[in-house]
C-alpha atoms as a PDB file:
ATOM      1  CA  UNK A   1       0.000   0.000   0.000  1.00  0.00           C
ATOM      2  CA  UNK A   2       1.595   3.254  -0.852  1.00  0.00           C
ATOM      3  CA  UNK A   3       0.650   6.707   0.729  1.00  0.00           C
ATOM      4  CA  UNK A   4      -1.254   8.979  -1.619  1.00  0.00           C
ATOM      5  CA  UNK A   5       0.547  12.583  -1.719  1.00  0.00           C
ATOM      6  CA  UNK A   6      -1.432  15.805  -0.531  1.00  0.00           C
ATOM      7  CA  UNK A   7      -3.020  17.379  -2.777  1.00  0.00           C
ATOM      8  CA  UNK A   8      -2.088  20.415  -1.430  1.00  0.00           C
ATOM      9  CA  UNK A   9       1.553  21.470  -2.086  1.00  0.00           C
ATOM     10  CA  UNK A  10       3.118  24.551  -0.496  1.00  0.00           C
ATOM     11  CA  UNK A  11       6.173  26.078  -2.833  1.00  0.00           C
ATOM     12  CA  UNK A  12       8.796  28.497  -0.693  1.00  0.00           C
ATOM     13  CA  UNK A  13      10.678  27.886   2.280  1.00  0.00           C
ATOM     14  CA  UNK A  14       9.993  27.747   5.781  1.00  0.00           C
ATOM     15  CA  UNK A  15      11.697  30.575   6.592  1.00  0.00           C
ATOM     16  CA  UNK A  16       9.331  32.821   5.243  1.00  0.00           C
ATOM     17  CA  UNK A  17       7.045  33.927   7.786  1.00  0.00           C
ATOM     18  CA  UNK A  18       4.048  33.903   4.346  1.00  0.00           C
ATOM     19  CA  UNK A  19       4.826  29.890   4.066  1.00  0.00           C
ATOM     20  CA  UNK A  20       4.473  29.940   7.594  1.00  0.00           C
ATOM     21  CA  UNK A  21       0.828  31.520   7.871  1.00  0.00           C
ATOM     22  CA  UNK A  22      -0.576  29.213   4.870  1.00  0.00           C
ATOM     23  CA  UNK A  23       0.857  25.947   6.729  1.00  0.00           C
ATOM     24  CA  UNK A  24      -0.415  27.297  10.110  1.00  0.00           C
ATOM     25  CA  UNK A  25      -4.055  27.300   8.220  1.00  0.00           C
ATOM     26  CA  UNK A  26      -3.702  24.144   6.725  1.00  0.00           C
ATOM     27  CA  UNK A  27      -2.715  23.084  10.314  1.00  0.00           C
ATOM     28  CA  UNK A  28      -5.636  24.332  11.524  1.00  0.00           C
ATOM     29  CA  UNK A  29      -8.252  22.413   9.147  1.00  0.00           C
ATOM     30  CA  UNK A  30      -6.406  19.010   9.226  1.00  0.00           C
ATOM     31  CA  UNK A  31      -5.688  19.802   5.487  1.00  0.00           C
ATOM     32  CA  UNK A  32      -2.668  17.780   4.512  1.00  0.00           C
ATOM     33  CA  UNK A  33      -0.202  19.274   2.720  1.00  0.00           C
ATOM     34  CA  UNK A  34       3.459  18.852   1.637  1.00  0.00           C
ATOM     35  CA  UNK A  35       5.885  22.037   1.423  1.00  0.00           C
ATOM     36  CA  UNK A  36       8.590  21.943  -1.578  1.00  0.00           C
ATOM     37  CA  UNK A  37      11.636  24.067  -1.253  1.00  0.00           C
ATOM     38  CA  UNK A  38      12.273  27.089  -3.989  1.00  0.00           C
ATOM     39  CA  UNK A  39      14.916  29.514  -3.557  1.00  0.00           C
ATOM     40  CA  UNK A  40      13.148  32.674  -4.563  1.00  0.00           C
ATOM     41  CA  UNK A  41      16.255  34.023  -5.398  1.00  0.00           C
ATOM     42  CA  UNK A  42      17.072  31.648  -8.335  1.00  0.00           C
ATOM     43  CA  UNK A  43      14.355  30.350  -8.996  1.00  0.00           C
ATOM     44  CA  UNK A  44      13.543  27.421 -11.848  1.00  0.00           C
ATOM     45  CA  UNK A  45      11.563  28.191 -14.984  1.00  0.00           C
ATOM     46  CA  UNK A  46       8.946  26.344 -14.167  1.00  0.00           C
ATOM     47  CA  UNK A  47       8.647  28.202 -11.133  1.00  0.00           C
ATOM     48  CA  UNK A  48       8.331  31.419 -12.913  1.00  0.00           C
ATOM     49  CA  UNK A  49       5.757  30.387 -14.840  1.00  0.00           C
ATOM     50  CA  UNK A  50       3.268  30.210 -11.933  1.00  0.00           C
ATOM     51  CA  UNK A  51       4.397  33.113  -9.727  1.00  0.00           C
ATOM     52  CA  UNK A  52       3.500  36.202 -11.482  1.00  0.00           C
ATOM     53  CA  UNK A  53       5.353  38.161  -8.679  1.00  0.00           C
ATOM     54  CA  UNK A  54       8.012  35.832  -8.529  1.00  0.00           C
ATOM     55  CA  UNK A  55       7.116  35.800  -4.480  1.00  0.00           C
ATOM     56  CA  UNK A  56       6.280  32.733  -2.222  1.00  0.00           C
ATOM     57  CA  UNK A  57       4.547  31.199  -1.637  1.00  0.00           C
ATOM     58  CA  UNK A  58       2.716  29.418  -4.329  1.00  0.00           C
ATOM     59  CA  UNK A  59       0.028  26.588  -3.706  1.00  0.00           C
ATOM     60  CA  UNK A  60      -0.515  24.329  -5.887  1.00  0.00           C
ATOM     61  CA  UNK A  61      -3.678  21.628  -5.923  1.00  0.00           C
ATOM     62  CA  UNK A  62      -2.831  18.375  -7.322  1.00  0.00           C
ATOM     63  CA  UNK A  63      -6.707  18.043  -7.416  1.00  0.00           C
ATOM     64  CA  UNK A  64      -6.614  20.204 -10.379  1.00  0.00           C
ATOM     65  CA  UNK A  65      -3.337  19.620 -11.886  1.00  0.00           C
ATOM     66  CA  UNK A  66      -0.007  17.978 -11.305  1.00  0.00           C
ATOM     67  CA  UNK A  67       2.146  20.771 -13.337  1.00  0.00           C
ATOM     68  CA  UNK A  68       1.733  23.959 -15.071  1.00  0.00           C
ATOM     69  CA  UNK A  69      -0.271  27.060 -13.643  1.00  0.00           C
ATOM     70  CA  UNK A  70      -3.464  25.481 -13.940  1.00  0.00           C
ATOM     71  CA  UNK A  71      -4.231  24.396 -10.011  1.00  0.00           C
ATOM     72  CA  UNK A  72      -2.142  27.133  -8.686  1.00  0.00           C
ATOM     73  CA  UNK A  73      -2.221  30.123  -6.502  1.00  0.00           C
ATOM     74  CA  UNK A  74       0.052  32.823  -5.701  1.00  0.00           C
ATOM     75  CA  UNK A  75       0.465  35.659  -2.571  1.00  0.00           C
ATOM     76  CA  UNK A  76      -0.356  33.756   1.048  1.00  0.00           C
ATOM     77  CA  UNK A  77      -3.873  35.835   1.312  1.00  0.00           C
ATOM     78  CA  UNK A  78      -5.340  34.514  -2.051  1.00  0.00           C
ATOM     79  CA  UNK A  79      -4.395  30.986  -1.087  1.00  0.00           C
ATOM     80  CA  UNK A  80      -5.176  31.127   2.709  1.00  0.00           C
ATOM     81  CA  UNK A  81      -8.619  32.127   1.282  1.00  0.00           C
ATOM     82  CA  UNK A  82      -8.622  29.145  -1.518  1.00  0.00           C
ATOM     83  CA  UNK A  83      -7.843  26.851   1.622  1.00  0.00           C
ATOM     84  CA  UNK A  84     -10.985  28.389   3.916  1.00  0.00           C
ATOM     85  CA  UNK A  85     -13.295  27.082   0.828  1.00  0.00           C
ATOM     86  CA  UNK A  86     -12.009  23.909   0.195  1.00  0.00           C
ATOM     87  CA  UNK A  87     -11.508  23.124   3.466  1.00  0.00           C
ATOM     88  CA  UNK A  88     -14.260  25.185   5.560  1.00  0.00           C
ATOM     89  CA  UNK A  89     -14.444  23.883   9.033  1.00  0.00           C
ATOM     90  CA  UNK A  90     -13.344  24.952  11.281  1.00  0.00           C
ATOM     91  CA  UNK A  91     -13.753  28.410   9.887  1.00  0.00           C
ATOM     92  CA  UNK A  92     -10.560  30.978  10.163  1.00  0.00           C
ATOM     93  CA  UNK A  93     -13.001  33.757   8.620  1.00  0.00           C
ATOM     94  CA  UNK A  94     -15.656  35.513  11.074  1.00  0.00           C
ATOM     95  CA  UNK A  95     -18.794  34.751   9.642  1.00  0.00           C
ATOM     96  CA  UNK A  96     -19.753  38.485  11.170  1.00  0.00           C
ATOM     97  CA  UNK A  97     -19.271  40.750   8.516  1.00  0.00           C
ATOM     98  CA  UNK A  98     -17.624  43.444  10.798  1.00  0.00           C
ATOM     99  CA  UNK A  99     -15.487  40.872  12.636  1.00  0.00           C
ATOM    100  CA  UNK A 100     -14.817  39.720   8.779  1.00  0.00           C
ATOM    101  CA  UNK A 101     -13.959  42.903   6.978  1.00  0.00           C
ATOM    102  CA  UNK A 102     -11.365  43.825  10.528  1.00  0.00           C
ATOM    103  CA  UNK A 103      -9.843  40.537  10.378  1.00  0.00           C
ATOM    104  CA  UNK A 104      -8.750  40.910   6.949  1.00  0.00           C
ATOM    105  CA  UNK A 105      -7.744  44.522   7.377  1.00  0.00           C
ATOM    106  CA  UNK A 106      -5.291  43.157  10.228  1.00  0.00           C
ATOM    107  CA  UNK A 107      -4.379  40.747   7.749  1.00  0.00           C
ATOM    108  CA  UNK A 108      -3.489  43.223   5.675  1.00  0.00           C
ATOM    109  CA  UNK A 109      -1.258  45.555   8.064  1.00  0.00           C
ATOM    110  CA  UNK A 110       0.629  42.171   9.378  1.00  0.00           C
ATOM    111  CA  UNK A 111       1.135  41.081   5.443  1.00  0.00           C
ATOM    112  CA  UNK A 112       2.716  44.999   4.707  1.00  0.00           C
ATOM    113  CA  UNK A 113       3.053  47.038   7.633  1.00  0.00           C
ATOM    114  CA  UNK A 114       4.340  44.625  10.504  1.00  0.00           C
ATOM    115  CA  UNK A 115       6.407  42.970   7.344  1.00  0.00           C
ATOM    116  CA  UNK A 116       8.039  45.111   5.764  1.00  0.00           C
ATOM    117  CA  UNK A 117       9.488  47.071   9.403  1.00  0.00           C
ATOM    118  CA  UNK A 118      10.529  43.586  10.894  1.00  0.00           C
ATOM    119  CA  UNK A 119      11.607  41.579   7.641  1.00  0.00           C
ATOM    120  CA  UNK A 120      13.309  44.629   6.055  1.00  0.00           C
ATOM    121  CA  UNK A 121      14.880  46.363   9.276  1.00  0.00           C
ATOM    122  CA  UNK A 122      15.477  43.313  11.258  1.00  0.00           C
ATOM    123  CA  UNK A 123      15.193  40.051   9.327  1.00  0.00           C
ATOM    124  CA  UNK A 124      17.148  40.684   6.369  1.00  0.00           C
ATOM    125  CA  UNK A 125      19.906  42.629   7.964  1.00  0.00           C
ATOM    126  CA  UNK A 126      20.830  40.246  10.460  1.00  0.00           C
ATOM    127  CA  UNK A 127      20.635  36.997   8.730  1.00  0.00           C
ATOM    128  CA  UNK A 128      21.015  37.708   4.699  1.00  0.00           C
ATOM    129  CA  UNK A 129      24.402  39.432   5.566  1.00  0.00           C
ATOM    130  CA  UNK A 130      25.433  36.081   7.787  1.00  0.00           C
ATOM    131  CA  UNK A 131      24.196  33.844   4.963  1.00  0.00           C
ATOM    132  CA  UNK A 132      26.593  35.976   2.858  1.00  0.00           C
ATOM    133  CA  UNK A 133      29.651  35.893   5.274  1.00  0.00           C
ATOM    134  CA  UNK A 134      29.038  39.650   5.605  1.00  0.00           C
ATOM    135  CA  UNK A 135      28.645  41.183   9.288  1.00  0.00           C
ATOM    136  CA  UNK A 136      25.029  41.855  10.150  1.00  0.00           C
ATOM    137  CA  UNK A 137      23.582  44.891  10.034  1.00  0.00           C
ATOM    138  CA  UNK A 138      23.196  45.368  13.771  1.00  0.00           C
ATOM    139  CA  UNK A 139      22.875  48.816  13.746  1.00  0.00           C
ATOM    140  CA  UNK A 140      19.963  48.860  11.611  1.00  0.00           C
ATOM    141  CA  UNK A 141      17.694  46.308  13.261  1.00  0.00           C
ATOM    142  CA  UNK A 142      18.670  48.224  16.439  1.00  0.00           C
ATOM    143  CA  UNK A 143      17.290  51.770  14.295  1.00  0.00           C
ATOM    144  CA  UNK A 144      14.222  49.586  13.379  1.00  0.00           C
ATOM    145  CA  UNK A 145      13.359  48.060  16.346  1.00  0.00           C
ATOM    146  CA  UNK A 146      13.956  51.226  18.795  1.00  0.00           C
ATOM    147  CA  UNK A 147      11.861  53.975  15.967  1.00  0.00           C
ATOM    148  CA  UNK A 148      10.070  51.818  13.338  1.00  0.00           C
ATOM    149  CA  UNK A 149       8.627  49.510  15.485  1.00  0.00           C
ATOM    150  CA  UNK A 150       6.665  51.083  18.453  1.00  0.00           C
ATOM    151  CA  UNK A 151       4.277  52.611  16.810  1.00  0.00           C
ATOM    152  CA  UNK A 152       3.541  49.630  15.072  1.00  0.00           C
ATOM    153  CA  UNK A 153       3.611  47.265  18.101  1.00  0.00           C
ATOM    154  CA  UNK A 154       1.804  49.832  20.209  1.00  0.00           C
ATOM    155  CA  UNK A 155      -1.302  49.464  17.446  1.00  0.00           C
ATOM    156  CA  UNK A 156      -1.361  46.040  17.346  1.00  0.00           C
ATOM    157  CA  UNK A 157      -1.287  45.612  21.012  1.00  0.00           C
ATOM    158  CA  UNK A 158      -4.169  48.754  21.050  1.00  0.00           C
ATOM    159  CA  UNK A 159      -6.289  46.234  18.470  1.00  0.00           C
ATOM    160  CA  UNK A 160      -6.691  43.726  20.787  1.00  0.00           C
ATOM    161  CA  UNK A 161      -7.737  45.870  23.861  1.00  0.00           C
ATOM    162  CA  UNK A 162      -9.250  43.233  26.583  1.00  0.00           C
ATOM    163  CA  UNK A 163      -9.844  40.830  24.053  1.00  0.00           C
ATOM    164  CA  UNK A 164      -8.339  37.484  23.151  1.00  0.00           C
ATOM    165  CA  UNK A 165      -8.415  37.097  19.615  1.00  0.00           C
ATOM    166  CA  UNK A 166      -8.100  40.052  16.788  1.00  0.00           C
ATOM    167  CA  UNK A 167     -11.340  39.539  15.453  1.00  0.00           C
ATOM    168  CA  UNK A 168     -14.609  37.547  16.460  1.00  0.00           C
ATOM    169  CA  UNK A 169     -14.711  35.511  19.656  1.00  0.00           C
ATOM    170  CA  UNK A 170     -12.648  32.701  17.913  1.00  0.00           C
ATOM    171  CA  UNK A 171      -9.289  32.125  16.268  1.00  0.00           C
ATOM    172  CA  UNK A 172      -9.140  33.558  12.625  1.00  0.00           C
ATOM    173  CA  UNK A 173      -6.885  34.510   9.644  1.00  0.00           C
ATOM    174  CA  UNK A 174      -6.022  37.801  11.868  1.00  0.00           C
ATOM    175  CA  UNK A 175      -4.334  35.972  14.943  1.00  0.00           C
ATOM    176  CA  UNK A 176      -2.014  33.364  12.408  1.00  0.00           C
ATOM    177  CA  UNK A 177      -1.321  36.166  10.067  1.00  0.00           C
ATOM    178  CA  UNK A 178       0.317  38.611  12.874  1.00  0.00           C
ATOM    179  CA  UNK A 179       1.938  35.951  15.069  1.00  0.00           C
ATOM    180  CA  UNK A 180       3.664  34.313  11.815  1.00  0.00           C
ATOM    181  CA  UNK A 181       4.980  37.840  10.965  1.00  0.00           C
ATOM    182  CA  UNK A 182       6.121  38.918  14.000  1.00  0.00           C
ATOM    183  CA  UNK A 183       7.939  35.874  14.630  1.00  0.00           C
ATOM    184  CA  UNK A 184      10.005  36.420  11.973  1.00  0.00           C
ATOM    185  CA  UNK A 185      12.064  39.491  13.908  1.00  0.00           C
ATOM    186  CA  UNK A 186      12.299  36.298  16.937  1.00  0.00           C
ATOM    187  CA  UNK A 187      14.094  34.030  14.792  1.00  0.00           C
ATOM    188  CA  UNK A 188      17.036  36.175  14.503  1.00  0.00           C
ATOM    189  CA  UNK A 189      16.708  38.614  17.894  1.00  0.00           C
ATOM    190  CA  UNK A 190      15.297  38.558  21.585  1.00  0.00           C
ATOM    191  CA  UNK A 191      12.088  40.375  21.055  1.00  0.00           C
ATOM    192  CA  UNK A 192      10.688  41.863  24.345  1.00  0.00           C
ATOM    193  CA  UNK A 193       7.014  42.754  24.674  1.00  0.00           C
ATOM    194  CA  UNK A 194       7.024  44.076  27.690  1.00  0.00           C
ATOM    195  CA  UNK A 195       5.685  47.216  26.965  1.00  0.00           C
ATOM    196  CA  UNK A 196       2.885  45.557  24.909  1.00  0.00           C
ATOM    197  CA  UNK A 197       0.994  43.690  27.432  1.00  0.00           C
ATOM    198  CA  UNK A 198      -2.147  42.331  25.265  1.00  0.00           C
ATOM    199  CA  UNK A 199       0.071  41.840  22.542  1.00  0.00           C
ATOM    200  CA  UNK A 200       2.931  39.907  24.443  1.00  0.00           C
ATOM    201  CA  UNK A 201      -0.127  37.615  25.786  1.00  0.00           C
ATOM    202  CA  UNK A 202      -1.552  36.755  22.541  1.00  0.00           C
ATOM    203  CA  UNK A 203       1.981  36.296  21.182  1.00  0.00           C
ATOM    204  CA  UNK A 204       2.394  33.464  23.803  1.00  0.00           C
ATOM    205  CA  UNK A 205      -0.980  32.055  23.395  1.00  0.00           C
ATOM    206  CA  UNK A 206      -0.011  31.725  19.711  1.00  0.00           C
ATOM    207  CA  UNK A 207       3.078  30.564  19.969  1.00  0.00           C
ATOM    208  CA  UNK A 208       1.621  27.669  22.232  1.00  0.00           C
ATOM    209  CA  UNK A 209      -0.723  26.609  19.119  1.00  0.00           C
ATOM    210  CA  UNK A 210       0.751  23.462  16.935  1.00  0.00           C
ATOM    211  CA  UNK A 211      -0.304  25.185  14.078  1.00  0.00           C
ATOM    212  CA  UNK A 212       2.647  27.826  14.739  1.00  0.00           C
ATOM    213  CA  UNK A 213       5.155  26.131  16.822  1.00  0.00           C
ATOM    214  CA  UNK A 214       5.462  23.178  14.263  1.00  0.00           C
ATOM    215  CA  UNK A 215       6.414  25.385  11.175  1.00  0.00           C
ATOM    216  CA  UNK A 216       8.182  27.941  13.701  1.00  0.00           C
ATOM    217  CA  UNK A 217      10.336  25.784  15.073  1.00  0.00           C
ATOM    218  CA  UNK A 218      11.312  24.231  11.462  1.00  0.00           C
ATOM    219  CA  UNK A 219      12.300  27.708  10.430  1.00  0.00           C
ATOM    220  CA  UNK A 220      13.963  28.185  13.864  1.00  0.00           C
ATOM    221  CA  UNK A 221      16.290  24.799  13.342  1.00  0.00           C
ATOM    222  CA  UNK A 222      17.587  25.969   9.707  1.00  0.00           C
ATOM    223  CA  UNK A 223      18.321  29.608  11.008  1.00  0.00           C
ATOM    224  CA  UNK A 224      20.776  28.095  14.022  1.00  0.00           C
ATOM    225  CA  UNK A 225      22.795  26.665  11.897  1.00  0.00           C
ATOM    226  CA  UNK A 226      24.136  30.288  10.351  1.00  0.00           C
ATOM    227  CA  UNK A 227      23.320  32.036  13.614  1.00  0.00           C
ATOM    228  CA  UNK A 228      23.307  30.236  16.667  1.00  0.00           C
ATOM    229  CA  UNK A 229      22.367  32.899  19.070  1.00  0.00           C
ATOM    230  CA  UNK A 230      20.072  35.735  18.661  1.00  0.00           C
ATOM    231  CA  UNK A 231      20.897  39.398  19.030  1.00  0.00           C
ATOM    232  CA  UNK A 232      19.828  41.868  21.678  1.00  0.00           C
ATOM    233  CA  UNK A 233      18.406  45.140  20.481  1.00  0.00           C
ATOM    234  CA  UNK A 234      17.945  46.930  23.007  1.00  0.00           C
END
């Protein structure tokens, strides 16, 4: 008897806080799923072909098709929603339309916002210039973390107020989508919350979920092998 492959495949690496959020959902629903490594940086032809912003990651459904761009999907969003319909229960999508329309719009600052500070100013500074032999950028992530970030932590910590989830009474697209993103700036640097109470507690409660520690910790093992210990930035 031989085990049928998922028809879900996940193309990037798990290193990228995006691959992250789409396992973390397919976690989630018990969708099963396998995750095939592209370097975005050199990427093959065939890759290309099915990643109009040469980004990951892309999903493809075997379902549909086994090769080409028919049965894919690029950007995490479009195929985090794709997942929700083919796989609707348990539901990561408030089914109250206000709850709905804020949980994407959190989505949405995580995805660009909350990215680009910590990826850009922390991530990339740190660990592409060790991955390059080069010294890391310490003084940068330092800049980002002590004037580009507050404000930015300070609203997401502000969006949650007394509650426990971003949206809705439940777990949804909002809650993966910011603890996947800011856990990118924690694989490469101590990352106190401290001053962020609501935020620091749903950052724990997240981290605590299968859904994120499994992929986290994945991208966590590959990044100790170029930088064993994290920086301080404060």
């Amino acid at each position: 008897m031989t085990d049928t492959p998922a028809d879900l495949v996940i193309y990037g690496s798990p290193v990228s806080p995006f691959v992250r959020k789409v396992a973390a959902v397919a976690i989630e629903k018990g969708a099963a799923f396998e995750i095939e490594a592209v370097n975005v940086f050199d990427p093959p032809e065939w890759f290309r072909e099915i990643s109009p912003m040469k980004r990951i990651p892309v999903l493809r459904d075997r379902s549909i098709a086994e090769e080409g761009p028919d049965g894919t999907i690029a950007d995490s969003s479009a195929i985090c929603g794709y997942i929700e319909r083919k796989h609707p229960s348990p539901s990561l999508y408030c089914s109250d339309a206000y709850a709905h329309g804020r949980a994407l719009m959190i989505e949405e600052y995580a995805d660009t916002t909350l990215a680009m500070a910590g990826g850009l100013g922390i991530f990339r500074p740190i660990f592409f210039a060790v991955k390059k032999g080069e010294e890391p950028d310490v003084a940068k992530a330092r800049d980002t973390w002590a004037n580009t970030m507050p404000p930015i932590l300070a609203w997401l910590d502000s969006a949650l107020g007394d509650a426990e989830f971003y949206a809705g009474d439940a777990l949804s697209i909002a809650d993966i989508t910011v603890a996947c993103v800011l856990m990118q700036i924690a694989l490469v640097a101590h990352m106190p919350l401290d001053a962020y109470p609501a935020l620091a507690a749903h950052y724990e409660r997240m981290r605590a979920r299968p859904s994120i520690a499994g992929p986290y910790d994945k991208a966590d093992r590959f990044i100790r092998k170029a930088l064993p210990e994290r920086f301080d930035l404060t």
